[in-house]
C-alpha atoms as a PDB file:
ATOM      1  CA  UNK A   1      49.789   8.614  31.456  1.00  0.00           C
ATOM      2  CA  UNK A   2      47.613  11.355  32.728  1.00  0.00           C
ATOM      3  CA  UNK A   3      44.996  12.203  30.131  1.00  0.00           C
ATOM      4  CA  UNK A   4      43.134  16.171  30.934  1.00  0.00           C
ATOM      5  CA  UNK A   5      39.693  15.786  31.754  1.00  0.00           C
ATOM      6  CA  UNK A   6      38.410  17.110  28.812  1.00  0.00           C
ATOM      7  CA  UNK A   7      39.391  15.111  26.698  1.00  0.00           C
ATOM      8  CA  UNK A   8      38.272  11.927  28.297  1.00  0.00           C
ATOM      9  CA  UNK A   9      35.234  11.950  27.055  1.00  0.00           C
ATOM     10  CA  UNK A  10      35.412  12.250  23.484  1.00  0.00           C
ATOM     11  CA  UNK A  11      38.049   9.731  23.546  1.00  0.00           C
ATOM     12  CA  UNK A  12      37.730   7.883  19.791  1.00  0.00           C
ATOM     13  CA  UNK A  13      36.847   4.281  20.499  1.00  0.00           C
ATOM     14  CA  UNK A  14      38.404   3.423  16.725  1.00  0.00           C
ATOM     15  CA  UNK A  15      41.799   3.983  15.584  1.00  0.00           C
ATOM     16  CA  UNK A  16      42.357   7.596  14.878  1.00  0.00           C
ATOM     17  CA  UNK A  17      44.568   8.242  11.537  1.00  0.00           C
ATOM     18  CA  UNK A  18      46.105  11.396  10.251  1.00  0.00           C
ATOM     19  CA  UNK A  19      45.431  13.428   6.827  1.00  0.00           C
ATOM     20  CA  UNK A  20      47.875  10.381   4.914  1.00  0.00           C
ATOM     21  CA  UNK A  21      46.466   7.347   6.551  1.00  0.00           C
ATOM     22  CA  UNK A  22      48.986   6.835   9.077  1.00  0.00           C
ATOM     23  CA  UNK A  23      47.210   5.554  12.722  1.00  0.00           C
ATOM     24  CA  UNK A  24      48.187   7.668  15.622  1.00  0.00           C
ATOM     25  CA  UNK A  25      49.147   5.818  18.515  1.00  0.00           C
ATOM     26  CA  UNK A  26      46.627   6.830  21.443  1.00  0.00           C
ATOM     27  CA  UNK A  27      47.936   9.059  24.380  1.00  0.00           C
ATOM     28  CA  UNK A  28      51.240  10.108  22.120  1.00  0.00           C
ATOM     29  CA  UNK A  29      51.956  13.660  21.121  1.00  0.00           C
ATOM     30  CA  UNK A  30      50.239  13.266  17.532  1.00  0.00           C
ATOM     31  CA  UNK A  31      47.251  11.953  19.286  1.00  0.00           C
ATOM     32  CA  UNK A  32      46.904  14.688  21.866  1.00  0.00           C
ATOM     33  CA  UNK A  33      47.470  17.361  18.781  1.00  0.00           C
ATOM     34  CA  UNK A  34      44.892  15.502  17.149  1.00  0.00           C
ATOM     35  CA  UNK A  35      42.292  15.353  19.724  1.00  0.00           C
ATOM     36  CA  UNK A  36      43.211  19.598  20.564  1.00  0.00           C
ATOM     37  CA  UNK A  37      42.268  20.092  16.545  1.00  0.00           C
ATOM     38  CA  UNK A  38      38.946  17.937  16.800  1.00  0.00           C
ATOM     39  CA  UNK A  39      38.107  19.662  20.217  1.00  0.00           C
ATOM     40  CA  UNK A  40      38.412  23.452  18.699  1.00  0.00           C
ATOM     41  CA  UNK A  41      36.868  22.132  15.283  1.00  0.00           C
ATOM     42  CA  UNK A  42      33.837  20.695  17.265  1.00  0.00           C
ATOM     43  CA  UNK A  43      33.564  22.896  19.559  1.00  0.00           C
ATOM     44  CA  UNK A  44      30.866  26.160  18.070  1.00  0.00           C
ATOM     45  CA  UNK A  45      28.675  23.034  16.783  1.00  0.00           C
ATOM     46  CA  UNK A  46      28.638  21.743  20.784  1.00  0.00           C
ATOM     47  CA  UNK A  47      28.155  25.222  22.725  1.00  0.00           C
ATOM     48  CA  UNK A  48      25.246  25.466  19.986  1.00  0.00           C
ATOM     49  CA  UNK A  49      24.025  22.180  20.969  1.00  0.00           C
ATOM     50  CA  UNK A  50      24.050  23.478  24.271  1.00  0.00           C
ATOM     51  CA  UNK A  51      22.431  26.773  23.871  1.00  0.00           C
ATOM     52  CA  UNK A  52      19.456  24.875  21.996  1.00  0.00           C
ATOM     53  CA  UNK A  53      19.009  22.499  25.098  1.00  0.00           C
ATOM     54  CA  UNK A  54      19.376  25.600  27.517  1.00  0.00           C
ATOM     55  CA  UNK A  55      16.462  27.380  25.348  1.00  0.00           C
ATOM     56  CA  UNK A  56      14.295  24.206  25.114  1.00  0.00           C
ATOM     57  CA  UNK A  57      14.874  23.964  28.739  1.00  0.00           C
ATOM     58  CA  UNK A  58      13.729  27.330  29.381  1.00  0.00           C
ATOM     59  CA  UNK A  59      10.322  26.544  27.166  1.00  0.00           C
ATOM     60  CA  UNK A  60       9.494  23.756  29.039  1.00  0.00           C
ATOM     61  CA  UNK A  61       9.412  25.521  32.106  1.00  0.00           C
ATOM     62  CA  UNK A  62       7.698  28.889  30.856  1.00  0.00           C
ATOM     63  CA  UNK A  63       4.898  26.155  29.903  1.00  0.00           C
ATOM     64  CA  UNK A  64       4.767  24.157  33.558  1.00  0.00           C
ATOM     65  CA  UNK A  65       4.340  28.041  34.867  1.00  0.00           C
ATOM     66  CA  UNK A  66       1.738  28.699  32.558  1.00  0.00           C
ATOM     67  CA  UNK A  67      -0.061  25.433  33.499  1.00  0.00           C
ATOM     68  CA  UNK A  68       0.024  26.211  36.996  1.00  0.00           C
ATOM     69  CA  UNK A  69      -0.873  29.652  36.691  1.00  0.00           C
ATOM     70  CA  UNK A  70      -3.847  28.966  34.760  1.00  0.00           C
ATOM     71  CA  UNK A  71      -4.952  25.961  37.738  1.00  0.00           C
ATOM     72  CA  UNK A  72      -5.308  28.754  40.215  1.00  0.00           C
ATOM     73  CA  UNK A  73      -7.935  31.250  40.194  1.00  0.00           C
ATOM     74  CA  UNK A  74      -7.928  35.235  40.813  1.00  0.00           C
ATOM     75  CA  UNK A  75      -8.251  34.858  44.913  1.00  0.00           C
ATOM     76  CA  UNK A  76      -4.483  32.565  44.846  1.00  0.00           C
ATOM     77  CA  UNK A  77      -6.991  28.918  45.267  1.00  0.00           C
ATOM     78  CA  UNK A  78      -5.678  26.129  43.384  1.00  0.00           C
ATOM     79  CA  UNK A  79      -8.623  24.267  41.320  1.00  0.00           C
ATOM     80  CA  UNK A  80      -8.736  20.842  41.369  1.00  0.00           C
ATOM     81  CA  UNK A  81      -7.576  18.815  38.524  1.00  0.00           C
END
């Protein structure tokens, strides 16, 4: 059974059971409705996740510029380290 892309990797590794307890049976229609709901339930908490990585991302490299701006000197010569 074809399964979309995104949703093979949060594939549930455990049993997945609805509200009353009943187990959904993996790849059926209960189990795709399932993993939709989790998927647009998860989903501001993982684009935040993201945005935070981006930003630390973009720190790191503002302070690997700042370390190599401050290794060269006013004429454009690179000091030694």
């Amino acid at each position: 059974m074809f399964i979309p892309v995104k949703y093979r990797d949060i594939i549930l590794p455990d049993p997945v059971y609805d509200d009353n307890g009943s187990f959904i049976i993996p790849r059926s229609r209960e189990w795709f409705t399932f993993m939709y709901k989790l998927e647009i339930n998860t989903r501001e908490a993982r684009l935040k996740q993201a945005k935070e990585a981006e930003l630390e991302l973009e720190r790191i490299r503002e302070e690997e510029f700042q370390r190599i701006c401050e290794r060269t000197n006013i004429d454009g010569e690179v000091t030694r380290l």
